[in-house]
C-alpha atoms as a PDB file:
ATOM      1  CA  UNK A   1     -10.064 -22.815   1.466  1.00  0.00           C
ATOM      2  CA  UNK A   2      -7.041 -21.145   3.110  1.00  0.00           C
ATOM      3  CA  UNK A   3      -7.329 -20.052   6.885  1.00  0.00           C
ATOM      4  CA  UNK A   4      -6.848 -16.720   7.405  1.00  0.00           C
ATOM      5  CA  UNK A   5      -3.684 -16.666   9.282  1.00  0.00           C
ATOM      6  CA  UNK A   6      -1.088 -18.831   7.649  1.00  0.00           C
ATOM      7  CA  UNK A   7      -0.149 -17.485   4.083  1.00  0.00           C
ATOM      8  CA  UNK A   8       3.400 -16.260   3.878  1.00  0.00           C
ATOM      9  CA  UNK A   9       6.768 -16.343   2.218  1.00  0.00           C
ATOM     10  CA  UNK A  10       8.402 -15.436  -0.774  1.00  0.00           C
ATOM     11  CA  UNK A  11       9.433 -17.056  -4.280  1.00  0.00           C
ATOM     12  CA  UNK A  12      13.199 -17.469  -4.761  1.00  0.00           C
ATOM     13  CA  UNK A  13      13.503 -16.262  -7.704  1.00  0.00           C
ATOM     14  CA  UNK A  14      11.508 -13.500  -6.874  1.00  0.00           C
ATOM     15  CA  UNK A  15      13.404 -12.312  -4.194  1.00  0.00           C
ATOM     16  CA  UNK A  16      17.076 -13.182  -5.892  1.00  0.00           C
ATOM     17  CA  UNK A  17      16.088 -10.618  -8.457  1.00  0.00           C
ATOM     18  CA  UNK A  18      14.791  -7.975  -6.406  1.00  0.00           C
ATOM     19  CA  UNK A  19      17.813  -8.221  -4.170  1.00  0.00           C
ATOM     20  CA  UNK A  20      19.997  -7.648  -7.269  1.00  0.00           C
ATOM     21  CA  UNK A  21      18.063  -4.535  -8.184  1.00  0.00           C
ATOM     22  CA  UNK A  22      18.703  -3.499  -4.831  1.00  0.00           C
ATOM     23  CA  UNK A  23      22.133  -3.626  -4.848  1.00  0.00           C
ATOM     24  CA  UNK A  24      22.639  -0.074  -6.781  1.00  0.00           C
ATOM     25  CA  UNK A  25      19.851   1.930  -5.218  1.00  0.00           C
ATOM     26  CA  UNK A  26      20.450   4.360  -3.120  1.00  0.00           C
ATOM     27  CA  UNK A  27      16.675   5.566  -1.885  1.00  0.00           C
ATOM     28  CA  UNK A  28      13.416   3.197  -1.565  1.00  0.00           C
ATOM     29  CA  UNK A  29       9.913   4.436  -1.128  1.00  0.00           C
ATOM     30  CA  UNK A  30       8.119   1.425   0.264  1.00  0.00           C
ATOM     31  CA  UNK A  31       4.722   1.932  -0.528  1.00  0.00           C
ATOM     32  CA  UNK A  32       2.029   0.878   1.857  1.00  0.00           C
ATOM     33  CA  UNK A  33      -1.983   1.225   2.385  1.00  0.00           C
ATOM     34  CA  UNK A  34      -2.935   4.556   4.055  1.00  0.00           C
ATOM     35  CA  UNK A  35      -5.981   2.519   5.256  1.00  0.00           C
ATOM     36  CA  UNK A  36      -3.681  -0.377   7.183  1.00  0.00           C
ATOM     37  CA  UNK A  37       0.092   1.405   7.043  1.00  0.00           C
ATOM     38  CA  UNK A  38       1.243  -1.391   9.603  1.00  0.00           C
ATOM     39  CA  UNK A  39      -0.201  -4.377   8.381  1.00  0.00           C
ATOM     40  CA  UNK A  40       0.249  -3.652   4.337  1.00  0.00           C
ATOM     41  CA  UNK A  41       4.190  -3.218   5.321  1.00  0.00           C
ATOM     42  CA  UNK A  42       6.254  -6.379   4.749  1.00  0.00           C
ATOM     43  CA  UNK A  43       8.512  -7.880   7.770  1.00  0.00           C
ATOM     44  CA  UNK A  44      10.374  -8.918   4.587  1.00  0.00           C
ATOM     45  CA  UNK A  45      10.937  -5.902   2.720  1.00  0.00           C
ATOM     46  CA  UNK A  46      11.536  -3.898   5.935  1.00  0.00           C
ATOM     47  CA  UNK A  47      14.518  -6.583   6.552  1.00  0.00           C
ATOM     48  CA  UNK A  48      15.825  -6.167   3.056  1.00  0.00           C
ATOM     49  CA  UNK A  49      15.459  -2.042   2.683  1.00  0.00           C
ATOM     50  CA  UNK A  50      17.114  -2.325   6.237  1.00  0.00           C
ATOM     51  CA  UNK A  51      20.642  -0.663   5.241  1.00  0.00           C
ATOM     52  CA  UNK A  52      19.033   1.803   2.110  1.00  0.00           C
ATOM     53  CA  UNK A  53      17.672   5.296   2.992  1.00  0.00           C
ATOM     54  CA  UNK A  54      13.358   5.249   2.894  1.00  0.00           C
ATOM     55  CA  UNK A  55      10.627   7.160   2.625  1.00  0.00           C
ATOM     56  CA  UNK A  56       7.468   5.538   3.671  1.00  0.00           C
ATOM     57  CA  UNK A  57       4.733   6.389   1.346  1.00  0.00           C
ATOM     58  CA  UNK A  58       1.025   6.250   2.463  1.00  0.00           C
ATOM     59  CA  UNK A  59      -0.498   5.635  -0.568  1.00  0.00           C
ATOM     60  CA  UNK A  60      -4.487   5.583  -1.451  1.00  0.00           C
ATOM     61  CA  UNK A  61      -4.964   8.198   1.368  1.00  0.00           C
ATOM     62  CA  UNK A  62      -7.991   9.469   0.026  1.00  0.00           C
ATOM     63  CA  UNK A  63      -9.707   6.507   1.193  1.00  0.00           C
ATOM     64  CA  UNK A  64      -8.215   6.542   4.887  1.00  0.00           C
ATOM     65  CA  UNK A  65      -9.843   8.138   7.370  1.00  0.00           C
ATOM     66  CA  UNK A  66      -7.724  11.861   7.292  1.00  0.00           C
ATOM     67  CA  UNK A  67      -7.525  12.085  11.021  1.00  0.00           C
ATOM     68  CA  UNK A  68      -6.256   8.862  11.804  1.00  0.00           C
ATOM     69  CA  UNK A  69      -3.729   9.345   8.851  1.00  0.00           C
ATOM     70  CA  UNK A  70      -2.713  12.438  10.206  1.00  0.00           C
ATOM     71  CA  UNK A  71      -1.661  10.843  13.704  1.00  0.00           C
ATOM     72  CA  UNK A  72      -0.063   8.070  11.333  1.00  0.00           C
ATOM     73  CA  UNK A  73       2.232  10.884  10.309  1.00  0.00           C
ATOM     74  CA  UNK A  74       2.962  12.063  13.278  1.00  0.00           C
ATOM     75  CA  UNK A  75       3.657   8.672  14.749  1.00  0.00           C
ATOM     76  CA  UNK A  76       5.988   7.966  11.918  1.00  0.00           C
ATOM     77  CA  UNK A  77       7.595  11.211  12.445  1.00  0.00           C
ATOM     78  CA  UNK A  78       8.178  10.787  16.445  1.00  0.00           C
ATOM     79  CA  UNK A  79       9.865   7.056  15.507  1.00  0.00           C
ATOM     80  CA  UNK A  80      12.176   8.959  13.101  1.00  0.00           C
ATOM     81  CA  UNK A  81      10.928   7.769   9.532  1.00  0.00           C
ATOM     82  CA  UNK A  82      10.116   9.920   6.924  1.00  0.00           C
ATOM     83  CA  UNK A  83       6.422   9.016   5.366  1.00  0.00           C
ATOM     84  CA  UNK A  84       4.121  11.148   3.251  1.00  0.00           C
ATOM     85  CA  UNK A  85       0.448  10.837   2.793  1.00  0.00           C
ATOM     86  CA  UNK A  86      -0.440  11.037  -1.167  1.00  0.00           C
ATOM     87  CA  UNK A  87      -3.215  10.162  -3.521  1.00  0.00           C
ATOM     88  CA  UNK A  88      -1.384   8.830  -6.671  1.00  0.00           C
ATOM     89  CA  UNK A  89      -4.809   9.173  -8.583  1.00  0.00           C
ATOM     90  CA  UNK A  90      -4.692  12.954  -8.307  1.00  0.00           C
ATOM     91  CA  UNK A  91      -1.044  13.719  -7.342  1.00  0.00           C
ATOM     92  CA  UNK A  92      -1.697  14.885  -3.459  1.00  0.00           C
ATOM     93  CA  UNK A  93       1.167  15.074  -1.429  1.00  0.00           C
ATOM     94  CA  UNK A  94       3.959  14.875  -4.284  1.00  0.00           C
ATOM     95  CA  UNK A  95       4.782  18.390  -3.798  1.00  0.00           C
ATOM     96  CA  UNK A  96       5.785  17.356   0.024  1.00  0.00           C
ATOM     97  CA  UNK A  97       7.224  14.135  -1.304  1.00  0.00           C
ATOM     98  CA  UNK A  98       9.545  16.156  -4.215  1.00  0.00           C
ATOM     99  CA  UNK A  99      10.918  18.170  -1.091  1.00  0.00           C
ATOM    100  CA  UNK A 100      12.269  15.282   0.589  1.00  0.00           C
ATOM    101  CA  UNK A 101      13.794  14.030  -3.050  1.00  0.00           C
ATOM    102  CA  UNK A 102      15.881  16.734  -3.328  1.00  0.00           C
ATOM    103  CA  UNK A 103      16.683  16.763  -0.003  1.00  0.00           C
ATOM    104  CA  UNK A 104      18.223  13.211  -0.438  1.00  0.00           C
ATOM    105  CA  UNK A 105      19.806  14.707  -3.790  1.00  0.00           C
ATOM    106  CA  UNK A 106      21.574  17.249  -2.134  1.00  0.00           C
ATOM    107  CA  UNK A 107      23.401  14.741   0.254  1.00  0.00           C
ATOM    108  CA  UNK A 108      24.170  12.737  -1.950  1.00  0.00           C
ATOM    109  CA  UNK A 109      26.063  14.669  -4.254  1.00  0.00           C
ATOM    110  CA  UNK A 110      27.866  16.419  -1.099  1.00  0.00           C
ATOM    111  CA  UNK A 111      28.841  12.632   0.375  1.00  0.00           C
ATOM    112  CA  UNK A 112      30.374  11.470  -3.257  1.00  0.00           C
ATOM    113  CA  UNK A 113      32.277  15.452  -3.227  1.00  0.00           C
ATOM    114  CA  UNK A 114      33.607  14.821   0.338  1.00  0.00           C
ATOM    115  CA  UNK A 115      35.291  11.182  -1.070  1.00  0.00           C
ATOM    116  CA  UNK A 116      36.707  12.567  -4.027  1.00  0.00           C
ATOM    117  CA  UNK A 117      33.814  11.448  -6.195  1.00  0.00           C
ATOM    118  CA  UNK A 118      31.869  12.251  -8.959  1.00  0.00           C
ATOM    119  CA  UNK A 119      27.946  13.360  -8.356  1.00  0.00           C
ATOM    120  CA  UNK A 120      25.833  11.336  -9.965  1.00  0.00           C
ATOM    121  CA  UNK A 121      21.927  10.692 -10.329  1.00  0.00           C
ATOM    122  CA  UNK A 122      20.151   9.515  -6.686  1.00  0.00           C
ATOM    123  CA  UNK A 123      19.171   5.747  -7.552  1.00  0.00           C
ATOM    124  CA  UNK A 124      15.472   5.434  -6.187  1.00  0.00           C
ATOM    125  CA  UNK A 125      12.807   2.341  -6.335  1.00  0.00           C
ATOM    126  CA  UNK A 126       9.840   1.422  -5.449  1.00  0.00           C
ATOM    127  CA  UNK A 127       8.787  -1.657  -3.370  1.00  0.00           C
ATOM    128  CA  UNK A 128       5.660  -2.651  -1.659  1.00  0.00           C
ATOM    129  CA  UNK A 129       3.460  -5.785  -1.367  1.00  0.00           C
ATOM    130  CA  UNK A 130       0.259  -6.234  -4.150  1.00  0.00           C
ATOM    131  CA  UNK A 131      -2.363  -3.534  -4.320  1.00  0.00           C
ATOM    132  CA  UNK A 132      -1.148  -1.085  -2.298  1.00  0.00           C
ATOM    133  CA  UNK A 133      -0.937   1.377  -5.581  1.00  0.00           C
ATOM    134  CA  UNK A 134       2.738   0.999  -6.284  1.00  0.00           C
ATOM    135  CA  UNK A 135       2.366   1.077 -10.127  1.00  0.00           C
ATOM    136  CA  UNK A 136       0.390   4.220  -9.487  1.00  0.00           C
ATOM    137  CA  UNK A 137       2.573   5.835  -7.618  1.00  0.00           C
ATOM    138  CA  UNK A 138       5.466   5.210 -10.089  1.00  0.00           C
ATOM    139  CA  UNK A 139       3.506   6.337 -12.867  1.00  0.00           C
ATOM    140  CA  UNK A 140       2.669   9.508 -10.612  1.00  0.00           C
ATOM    141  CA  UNK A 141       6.286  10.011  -9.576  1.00  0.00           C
ATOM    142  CA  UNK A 142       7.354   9.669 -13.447  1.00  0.00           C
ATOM    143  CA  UNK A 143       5.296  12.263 -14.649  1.00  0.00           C
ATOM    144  CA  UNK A 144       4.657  12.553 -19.040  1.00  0.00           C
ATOM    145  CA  UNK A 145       7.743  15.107 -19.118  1.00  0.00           C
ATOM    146  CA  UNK A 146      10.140  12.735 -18.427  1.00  0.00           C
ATOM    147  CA  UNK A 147      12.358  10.401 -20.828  1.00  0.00           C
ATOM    148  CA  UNK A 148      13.031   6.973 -20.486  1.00  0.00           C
ATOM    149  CA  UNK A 149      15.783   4.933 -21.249  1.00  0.00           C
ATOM    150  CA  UNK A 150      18.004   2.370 -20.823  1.00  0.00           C
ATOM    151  CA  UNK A 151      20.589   0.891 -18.687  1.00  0.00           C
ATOM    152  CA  UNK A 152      22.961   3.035 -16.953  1.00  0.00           C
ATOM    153  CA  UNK A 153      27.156   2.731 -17.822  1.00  0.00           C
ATOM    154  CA  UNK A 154      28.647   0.813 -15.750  1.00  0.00           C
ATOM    155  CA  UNK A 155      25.727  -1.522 -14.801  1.00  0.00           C
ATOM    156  CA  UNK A 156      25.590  -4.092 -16.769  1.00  0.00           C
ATOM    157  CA  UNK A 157      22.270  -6.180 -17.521  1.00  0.00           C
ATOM    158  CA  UNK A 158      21.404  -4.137 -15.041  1.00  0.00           C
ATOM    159  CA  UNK A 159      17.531  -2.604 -14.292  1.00  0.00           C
ATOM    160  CA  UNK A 160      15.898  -0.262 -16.491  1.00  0.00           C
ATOM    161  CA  UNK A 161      15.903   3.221 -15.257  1.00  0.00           C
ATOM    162  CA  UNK A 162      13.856   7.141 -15.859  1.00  0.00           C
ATOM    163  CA  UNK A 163      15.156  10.015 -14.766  1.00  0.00           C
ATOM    164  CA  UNK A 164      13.032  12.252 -12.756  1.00  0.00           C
ATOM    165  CA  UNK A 165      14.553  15.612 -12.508  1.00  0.00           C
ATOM    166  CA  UNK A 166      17.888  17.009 -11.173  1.00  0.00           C
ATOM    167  CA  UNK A 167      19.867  14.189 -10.858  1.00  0.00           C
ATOM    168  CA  UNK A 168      17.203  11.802  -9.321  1.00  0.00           C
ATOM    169  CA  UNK A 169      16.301   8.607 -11.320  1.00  0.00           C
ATOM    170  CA  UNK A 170      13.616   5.532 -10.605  1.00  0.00           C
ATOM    171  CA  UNK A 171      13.546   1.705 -11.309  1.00  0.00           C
ATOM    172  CA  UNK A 172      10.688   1.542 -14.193  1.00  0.00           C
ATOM    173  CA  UNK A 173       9.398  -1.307 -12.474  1.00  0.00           C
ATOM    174  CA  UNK A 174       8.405  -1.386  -8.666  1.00  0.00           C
ATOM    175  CA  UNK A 175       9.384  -4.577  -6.949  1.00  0.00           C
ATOM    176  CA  UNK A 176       6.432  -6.534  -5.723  1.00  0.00           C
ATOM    177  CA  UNK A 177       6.739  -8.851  -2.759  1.00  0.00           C
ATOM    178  CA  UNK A 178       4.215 -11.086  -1.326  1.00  0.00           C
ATOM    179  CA  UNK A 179       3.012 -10.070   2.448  1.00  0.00           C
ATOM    180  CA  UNK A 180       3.539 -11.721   5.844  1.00  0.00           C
ATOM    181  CA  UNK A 181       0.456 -12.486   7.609  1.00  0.00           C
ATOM    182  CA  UNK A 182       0.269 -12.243  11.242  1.00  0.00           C
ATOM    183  CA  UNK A 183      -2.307 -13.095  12.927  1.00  0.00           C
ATOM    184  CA  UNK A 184      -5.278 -10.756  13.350  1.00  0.00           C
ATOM    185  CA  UNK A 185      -3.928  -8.843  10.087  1.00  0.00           C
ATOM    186  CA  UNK A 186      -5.484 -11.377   7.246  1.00  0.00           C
ATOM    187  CA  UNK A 187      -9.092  -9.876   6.795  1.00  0.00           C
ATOM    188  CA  UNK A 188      -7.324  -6.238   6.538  1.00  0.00           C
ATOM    189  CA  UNK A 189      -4.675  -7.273   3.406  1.00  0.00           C
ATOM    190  CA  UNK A 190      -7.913  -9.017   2.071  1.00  0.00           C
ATOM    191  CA  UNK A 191     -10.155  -6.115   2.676  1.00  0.00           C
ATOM    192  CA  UNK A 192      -7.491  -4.009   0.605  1.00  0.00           C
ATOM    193  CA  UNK A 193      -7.028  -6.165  -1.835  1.00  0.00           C
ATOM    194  CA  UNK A 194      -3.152  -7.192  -1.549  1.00  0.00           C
ATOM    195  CA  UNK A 195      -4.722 -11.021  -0.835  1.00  0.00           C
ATOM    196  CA  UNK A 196      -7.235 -12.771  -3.417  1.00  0.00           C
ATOM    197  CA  UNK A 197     -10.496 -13.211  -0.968  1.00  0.00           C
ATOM    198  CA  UNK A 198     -11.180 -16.715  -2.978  1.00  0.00           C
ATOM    199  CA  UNK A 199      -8.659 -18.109  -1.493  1.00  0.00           C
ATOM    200  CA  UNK A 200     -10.142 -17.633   1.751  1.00  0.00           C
ATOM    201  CA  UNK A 201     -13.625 -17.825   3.940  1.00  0.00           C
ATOM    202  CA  UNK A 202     -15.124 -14.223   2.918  1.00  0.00           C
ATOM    203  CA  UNK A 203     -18.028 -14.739   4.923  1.00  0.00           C
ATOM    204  CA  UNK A 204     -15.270 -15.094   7.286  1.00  0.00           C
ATOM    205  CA  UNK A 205     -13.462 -12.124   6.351  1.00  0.00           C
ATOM    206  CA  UNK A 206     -16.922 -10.009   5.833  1.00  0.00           C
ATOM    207  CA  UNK A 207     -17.727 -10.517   9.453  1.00  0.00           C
ATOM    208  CA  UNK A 208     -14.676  -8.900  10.618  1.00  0.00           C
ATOM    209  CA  UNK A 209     -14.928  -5.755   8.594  1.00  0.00           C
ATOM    210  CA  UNK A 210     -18.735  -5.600   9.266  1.00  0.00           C
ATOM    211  CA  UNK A 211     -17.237  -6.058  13.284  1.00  0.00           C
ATOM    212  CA  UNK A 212     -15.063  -3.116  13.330  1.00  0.00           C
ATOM    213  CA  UNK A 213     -17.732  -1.017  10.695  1.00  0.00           C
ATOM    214  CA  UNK A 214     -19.695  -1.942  14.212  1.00  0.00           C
ATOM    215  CA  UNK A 215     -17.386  -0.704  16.441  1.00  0.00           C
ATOM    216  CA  UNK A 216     -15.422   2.157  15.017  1.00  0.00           C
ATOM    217  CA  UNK A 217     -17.515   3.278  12.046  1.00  0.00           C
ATOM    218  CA  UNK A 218     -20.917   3.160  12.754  1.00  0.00           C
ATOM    219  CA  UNK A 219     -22.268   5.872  10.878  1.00  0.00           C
ATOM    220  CA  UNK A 220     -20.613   4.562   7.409  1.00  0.00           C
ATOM    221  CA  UNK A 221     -23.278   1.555   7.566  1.00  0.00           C
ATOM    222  CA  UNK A 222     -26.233   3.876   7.027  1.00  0.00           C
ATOM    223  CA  UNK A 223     -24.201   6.383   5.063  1.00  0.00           C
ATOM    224  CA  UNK A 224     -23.131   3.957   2.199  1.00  0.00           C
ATOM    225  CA  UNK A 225     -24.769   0.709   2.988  1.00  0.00           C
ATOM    226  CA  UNK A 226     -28.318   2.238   3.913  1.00  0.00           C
ATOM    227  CA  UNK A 227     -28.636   0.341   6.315  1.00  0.00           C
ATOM    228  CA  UNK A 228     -29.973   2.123   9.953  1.00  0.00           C
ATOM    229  CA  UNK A 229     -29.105   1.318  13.377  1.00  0.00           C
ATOM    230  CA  UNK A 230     -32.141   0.062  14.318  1.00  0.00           C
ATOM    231  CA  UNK A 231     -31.532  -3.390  12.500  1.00  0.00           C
ATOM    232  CA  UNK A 232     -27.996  -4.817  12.995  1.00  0.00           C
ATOM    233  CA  UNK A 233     -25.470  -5.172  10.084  1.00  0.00           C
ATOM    234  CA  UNK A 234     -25.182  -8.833   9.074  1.00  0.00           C
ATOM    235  CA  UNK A 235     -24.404 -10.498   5.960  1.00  0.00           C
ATOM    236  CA  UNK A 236     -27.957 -11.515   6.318  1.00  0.00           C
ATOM    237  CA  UNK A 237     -29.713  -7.842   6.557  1.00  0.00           C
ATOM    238  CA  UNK A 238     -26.992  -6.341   3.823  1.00  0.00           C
ATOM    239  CA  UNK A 239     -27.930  -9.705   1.484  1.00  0.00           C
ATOM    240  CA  UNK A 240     -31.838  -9.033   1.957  1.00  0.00           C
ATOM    241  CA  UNK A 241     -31.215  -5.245   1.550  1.00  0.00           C
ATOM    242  CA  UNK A 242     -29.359  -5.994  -1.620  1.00  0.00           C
ATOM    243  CA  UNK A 243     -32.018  -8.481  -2.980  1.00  0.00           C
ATOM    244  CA  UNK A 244     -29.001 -11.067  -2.925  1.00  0.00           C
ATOM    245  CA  UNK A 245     -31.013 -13.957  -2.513  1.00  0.00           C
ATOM    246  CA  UNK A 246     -31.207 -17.374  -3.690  1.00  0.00           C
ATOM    247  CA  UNK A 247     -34.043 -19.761  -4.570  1.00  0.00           C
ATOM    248  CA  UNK A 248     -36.885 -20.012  -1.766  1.00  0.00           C
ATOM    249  CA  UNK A 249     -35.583 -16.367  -0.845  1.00  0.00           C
ATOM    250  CA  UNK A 250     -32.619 -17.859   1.009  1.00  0.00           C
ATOM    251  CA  UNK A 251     -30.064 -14.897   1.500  1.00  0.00           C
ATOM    252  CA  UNK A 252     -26.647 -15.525  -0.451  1.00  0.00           C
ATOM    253  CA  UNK A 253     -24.329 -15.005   1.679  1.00  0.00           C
ATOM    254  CA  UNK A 254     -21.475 -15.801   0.098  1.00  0.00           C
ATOM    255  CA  UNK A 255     -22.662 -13.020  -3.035  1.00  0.00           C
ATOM    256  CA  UNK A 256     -23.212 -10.930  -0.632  1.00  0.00           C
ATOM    257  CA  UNK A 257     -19.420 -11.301   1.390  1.00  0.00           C
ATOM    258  CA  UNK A 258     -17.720 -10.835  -1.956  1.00  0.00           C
ATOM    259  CA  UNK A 259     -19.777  -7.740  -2.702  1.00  0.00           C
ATOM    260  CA  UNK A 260     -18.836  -6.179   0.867  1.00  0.00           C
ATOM    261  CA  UNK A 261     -15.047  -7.313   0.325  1.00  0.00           C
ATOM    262  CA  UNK A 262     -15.341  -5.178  -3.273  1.00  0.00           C
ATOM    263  CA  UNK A 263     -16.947  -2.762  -1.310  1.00  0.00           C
ATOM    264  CA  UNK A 264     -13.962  -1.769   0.756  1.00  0.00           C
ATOM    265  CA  UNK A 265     -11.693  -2.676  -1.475  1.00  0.00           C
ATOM    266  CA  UNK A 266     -12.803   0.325  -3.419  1.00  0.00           C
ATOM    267  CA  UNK A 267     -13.380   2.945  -1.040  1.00  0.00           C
ATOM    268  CA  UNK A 268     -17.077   2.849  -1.335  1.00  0.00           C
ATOM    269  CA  UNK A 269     -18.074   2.293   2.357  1.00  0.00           C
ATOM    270  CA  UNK A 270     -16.462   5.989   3.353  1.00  0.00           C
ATOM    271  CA  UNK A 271     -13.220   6.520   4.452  1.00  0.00           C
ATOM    272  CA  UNK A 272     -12.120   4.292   6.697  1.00  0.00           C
ATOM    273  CA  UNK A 273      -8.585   3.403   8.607  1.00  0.00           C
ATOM    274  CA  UNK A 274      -8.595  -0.192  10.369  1.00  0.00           C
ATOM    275  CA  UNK A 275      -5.272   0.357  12.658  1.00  0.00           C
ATOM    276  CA  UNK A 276      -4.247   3.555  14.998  1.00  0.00           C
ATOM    277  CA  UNK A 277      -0.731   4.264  16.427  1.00  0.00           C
ATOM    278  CA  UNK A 278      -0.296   2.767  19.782  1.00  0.00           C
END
């Protein structure tokens, strides 16, 4: 079993080819988890996106608390990146997102006009670590209207592109990075899915979301769980509730750490955010 602090890193070849894709974008939406927008961003990517325009994309915020996502934006905003708050499931927040597109468009074709150059399309892609609703997004951001096809002239063996609208265009695959773990941050990636909970302790990792459901959402345990405050959330009381038990009646609390992992993982405990702004 894996402690919950020390997975890291990134495959070579993995990163050789992303790098290469890299090389001819211009814009990169690095899509992150509304519900942990700090912890779900990659050290990594950050450090390779470092020298391309962004737009930070809070993805799956229909599961994040609103309020808290709200002083995410603002936050953002304050430190000078752009992010937007959408739902990729039901297209919230492209309309704000499209804005900042053309936006990006627009400067681009007046940079290539001030150096003697011809416009041409606004190279976008995007990157983020696993389950943070990247695919999603991209099929979001695509749209049915729009054609796809082939390599560009003048890149050769190069990545496979769609074009948007305007002159805008998207890698048809988003790059996919593993995350950094720092320490404190493990049971959140878990708890959204962007690391496999088998490889860890979930009773482990259970205990820490049923800590902070303690602390900062109490009134999502009886909403969604059932479960009142008069009897304290444990694996114990949420395995007896469910009727996850054992021979002899013995509560299973490892069926019963998995099923609360799920549980968040999904967006069926409420609407929750784990991290605030400093």
């Amino acid at each position: 079993m894996t402690s919950l602090d020390t997975r890291s890193g990134i495959q070579g070849k993995t990163r050789i080819l992303f790098i290469k894709n890299l090389r001819v974008v211009d814009l990169v939406f690095e899509v992150v988890d509304a519900r942990c927008p700090v912890s779900s961003r990659s050290p990594l990517i950050r450090q390779l996106i470092k020298h391309k325009q962004q737009i930070l994309i809070l993805n799956k915020a229909d599961l994040a608390d609103p309020g808290a996502t709200r002083s995410w934006l603002d936050y953002f905003a304050a430190t000078g990146i752009i992010a937007v708050a959408v739902d990729s499931q039901r297209g919230n927040g492209f309309r704000e997102l499209w804005g900042h597109l053309t936006g990006f468009e627009t400067e681009l074709i007046k940079r290539l006009e001030k150096k003697g150059r011809l416009a041409r399309e606004l190279r976008t892609a995007v990157v983020g670590i696993p389950n943070t609703g990247k695919s999603s997004f991209l099929n979001k951001l695509i749209g049915r209207r729009t054609a796809a096809t082939g390599d560009r002239p003048g890149i050769t063996k190069g990545p496979q592109w769609v074009h948007l609208k305007g002159r805008i265009s998207v890698l048809d695959t988003p790059g996919v990075l593993p995350p950094q773990i720092k320490k404190g941050d493990a049971y959140k990636l878990i708890s959204i899915g962007a690391v496999d909970y088998t490889e860890y302790d979930p009773e482990s990792v259970s205990e820490k979301i049923i800590n902070f459901l303690e602390e900062s959402y109490p009134e999502n345990i009886t909403k969604h769980l059932g479960i009142t405050q008069e009897r304290p959330l444990t694996l114990e009381t949420l395995a007896r509730h469910k009727n996850f038990l054992l021979p002899e009646g013995i509560p299973d609390l490892h069926r019963t750490a998995g099923y609360l992992i799920k549980l968040f993982k999904h967006g069926k405990l409420g609407r929750i955010t784990f991290e605030l702004p400093v």
